[in-house]
Protein backbone atom coordinates (compact mmCIF):
# COMPACT_ATOMS: atom_id res chain seq x y z
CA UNK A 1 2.47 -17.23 9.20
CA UNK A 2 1.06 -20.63 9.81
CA UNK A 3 2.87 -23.58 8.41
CA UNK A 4 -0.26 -25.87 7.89
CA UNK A 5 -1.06 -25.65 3.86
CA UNK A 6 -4.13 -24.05 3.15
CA UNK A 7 -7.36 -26.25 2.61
CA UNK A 8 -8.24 -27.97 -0.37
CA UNK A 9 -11.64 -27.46 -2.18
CA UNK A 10 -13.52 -30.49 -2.13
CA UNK A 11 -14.17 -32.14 -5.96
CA UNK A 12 -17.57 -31.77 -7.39
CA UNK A 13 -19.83 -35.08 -6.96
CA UNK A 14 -19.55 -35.62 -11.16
CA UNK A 15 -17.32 -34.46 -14.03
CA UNK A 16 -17.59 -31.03 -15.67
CA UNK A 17 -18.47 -32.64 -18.78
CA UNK A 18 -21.12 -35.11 -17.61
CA UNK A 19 -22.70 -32.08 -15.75
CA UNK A 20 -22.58 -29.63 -18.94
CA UNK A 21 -24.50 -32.58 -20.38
CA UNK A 22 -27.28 -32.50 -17.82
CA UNK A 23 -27.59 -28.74 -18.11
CA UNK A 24 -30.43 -27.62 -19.83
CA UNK A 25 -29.70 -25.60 -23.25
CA UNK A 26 -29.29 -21.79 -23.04
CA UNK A 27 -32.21 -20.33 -25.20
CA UNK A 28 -31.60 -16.99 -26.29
CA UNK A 29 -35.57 -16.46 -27.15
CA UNK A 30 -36.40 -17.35 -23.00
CA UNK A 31 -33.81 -14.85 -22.38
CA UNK A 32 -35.99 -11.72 -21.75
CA UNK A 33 -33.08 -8.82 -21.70
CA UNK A 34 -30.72 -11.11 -24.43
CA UNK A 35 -27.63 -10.58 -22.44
CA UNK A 36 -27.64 -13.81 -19.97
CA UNK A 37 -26.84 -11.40 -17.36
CA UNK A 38 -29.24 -12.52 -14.61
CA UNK A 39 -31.92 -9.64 -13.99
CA UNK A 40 -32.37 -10.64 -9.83
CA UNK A 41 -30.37 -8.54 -7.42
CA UNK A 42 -29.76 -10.25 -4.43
CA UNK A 43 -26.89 -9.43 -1.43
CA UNK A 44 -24.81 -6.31 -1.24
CA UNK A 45 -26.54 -4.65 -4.18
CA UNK A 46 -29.65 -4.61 -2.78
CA UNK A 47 -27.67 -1.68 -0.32
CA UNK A 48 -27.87 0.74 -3.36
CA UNK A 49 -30.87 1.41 -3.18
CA UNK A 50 -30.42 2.57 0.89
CA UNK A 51 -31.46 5.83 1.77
CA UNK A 52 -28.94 8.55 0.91
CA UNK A 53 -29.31 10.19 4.38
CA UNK A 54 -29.24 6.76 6.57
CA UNK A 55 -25.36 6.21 4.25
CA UNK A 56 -24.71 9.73 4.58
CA UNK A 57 -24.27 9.05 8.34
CA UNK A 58 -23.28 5.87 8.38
CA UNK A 59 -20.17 6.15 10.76
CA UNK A 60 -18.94 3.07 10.10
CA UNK A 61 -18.49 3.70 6.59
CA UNK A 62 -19.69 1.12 4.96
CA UNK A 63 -22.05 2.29 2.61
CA UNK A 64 -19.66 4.64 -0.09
CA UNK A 65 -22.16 7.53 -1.39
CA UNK A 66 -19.48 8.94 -3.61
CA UNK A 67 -20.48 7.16 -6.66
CA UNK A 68 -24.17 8.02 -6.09
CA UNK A 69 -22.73 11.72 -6.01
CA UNK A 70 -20.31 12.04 -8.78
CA UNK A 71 -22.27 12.99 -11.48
CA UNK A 72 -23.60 16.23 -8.83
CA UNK A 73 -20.11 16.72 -8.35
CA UNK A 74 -19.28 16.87 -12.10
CA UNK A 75 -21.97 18.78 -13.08
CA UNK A 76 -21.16 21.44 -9.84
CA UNK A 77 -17.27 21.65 -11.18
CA UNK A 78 -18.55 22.15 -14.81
CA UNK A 79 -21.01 24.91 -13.57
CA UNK A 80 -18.30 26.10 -11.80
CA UNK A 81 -15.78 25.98 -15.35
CA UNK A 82 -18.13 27.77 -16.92
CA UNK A 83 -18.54 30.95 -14.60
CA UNK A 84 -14.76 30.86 -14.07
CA UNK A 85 -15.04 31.03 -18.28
CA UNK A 86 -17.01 33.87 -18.74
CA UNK A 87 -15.57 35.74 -15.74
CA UNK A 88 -11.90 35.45 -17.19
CA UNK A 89 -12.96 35.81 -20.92
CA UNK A 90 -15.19 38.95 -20.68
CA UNK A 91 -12.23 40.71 -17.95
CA UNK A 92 -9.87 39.95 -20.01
CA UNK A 93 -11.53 41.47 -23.42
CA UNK A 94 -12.29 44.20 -21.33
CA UNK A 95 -9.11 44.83 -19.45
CA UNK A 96 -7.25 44.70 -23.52
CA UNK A 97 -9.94 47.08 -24.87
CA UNK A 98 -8.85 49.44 -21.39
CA UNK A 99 -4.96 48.94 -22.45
CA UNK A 100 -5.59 49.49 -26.37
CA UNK A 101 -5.44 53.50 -24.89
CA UNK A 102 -2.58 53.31 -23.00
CA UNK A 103 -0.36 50.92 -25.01
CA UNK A 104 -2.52 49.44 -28.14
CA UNK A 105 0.58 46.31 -28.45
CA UNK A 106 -0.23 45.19 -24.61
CA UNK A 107 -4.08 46.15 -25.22
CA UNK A 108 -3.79 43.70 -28.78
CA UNK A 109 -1.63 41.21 -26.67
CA UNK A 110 -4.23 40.99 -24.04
CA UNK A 111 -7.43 40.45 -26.14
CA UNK A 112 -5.25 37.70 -28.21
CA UNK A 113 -3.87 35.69 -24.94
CA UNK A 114 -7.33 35.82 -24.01
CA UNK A 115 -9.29 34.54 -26.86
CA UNK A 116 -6.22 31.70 -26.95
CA UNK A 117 -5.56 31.12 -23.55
CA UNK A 118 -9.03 30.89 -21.61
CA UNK A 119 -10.62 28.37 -23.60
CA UNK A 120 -7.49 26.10 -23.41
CA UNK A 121 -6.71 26.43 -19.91
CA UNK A 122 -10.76 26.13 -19.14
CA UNK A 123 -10.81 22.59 -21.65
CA UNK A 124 -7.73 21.62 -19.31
CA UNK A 125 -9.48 21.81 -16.33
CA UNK A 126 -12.51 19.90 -17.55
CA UNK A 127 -10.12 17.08 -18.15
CA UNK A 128 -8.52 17.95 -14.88
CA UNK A 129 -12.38 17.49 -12.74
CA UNK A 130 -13.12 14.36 -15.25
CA UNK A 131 -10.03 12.39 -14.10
CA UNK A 132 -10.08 13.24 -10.99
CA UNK A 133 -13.82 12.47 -10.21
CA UNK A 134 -13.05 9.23 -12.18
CA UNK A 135 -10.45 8.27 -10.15
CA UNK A 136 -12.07 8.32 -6.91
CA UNK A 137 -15.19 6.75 -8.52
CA UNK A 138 -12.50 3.75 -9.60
CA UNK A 139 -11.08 3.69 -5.92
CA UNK A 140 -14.33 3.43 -4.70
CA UNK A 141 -15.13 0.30 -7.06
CA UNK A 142 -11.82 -0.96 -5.93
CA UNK A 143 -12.92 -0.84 -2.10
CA UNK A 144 -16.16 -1.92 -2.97
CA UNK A 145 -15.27 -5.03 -5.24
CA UNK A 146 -12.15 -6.15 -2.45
CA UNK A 147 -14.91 -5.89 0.53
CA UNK A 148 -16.82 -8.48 -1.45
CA UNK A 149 -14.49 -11.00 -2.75
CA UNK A 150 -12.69 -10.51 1.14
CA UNK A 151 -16.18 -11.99 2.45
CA UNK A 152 -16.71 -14.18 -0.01
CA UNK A 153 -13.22 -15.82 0.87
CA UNK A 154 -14.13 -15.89 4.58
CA UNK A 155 -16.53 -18.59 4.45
């Protein structure tokens, strides 16, 4: 650690106020999208719209693609929910209707913990794939959003 304070910011040439004076009036009716969100894109987000292939081997890692690919990844572990849903339901139906001839309270036990059981445990895991593809899209924002405010400290 240095023991020099850090630098001041120099004062701006005129007062806030006398400068919110010169400042034209915001017109809500020049506004074409009614937000006062700028529309240009200039900077860092211009790298969005990079080719998928020249950030999907980027080595230096610069350019995240996991936010571009979340909502594939979502829609994969939902496809994937599903078939795991049907597989478990129908086998399990099935493997209660085989019981109800050997012992009809297992066989009745079965088919019930199925019917209850699968759909809760398959809801619970949609929750489990939403969180945890959320999470790593918010991590990614995170690294994102601290790589830009670190350069725009730099200068």
């Amino acid at each position: 650690m240095s023991d020099t304070p850090p630098p001041v910011p120099p004062l701006p040439s005129r007062p806030a106020a006398e400068a919110a004076a010169a400042a034209p009036a915001y017109d809500p009716s020049t506004d074409p999208d009614d937000t006062g969100v700028p529309t240009s894109l200039h900077g860092e987000i211009d790298d969005i719209g990079r080719g998928f292939f020249r950030a999907l081997f980027d080595i230096s890692f610069r350019t995240f693609i996991t936010r571009r690919l979340a909502s594939v990844f979502y829609l994969v572990g939902l496809i994937a929910i599903g078939i795991g849903f049907i597989v478990w339901f129908v086998s399990g139906i099935f493997r209660g209707i085989g019981a109800l001839w050997i012992n009809p309270g297992a066989g009745i036990s079965l088919i019930i913990a199925t019917i209850i059981l699968v759909p809760i445990l398959s809801f619970l895991a949609i929750i489990t794939l939403r969180f945890v593809i959320e999470g790593i899209v918010a991590l990614i924002a995170i690294a994102e959003n601290t790589e830009r405010t670190a350069e725009n400290t730099r200068r």
